[in-house]
Protein backbone atom coordinates (compact mmCIF):
# COMPACT_ATOMS: atom_id res chain seq x y z
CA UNK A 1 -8.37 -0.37 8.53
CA UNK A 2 -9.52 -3.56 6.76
CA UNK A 3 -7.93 -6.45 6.78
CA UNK A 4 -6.52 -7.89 3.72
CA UNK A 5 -4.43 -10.71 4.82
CA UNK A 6 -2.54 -13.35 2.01
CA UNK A 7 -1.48 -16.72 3.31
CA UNK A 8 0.55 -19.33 1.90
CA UNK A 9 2.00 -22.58 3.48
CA UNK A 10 3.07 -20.73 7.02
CA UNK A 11 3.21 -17.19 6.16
CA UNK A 12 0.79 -14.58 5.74
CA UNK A 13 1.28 -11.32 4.40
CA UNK A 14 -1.00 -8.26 4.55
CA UNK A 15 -1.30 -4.96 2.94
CA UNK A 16 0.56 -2.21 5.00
CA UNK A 17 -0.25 0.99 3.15
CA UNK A 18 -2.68 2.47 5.61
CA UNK A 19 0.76 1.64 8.24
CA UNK A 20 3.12 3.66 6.22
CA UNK A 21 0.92 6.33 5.33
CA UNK A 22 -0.03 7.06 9.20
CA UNK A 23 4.10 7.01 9.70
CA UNK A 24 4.45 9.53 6.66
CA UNK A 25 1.23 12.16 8.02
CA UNK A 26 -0.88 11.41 5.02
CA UNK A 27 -4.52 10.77 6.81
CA UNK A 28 -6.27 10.41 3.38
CA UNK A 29 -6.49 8.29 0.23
CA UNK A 30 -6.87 11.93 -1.82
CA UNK A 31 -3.70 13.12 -0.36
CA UNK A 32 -2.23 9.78 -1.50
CA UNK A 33 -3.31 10.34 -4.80
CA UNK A 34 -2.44 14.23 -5.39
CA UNK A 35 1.53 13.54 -4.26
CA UNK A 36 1.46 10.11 -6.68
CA UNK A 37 -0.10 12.78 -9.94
CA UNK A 38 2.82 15.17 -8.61
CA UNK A 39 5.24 12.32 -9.36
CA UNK A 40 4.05 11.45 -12.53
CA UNK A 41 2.09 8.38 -11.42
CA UNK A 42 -1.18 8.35 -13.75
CA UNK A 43 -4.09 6.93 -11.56
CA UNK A 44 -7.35 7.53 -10.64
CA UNK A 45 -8.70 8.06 -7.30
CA UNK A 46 -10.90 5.44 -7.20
CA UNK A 47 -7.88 3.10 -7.77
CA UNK A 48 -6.14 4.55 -4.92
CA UNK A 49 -8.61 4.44 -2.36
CA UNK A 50 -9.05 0.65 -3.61
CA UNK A 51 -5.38 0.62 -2.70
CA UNK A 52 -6.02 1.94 0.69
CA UNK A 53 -8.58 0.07 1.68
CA UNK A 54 -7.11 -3.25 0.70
CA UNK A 55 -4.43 -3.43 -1.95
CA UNK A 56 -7.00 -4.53 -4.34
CA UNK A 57 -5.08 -4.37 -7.88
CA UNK A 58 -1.74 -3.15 -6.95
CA UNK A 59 0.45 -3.79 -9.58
CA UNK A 60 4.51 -4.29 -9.47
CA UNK A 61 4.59 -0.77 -10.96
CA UNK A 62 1.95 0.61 -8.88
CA UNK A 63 4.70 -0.70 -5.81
CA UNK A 64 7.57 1.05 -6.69
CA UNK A 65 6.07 4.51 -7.39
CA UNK A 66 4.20 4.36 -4.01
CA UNK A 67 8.28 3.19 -2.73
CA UNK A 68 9.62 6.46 -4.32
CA UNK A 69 6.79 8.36 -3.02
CA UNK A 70 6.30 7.43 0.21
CA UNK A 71 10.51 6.96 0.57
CA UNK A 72 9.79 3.56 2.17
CA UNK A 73 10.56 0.08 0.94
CA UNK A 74 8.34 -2.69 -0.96
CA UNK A 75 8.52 -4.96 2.34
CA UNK A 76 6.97 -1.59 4.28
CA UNK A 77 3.91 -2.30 1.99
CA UNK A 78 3.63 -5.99 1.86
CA UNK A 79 4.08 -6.81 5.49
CA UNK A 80 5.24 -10.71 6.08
CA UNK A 81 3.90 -12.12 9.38
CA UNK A 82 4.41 -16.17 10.66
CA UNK A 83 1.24 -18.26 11.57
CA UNK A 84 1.62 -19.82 14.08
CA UNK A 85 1.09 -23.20 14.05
């Protein structure tokens, strides 16, 4: 799992896909992308395994059809931690 970490003035957020996606039994980015086509979600593969590796071009859109399919929340994806500091 990469690490794709955001920070801003005391909080960093990172990418949690690969997290939800263990929690839901989907081991790969292909199986990802077959049940987002099966729900009407138009993207390549390439994008998704982008997504997978480290929520490179994720778009607002992109969040809540990976919500609906995945059944989890926006907050499951982008995962808020405190610095410390």
């Amino acid at each position: 799992m990469s690490d794709s970490r955001k920070s801003t003035k005391g909080l960093s957020y990172r990418w949690g896909l690969t997290e939800v996606m263990a929690r839901k039994n989907i081991r790969f980015a292909l199986d990802l992308h077959r049940r987002l086509v099966a729900n009407g979600c138009s993207v390549s593969r390439q994008t998704v395994n982008e997504w997978v590796q480290d929520g490179k071009n994720v778009r607002f859109q992109h969040i809540v059809i990976l919500c609906k399919v995945l059944d989890c929340t926006p907050s499951d994806l982008i995962v808020e931690e405190n610095i410390a500091g």
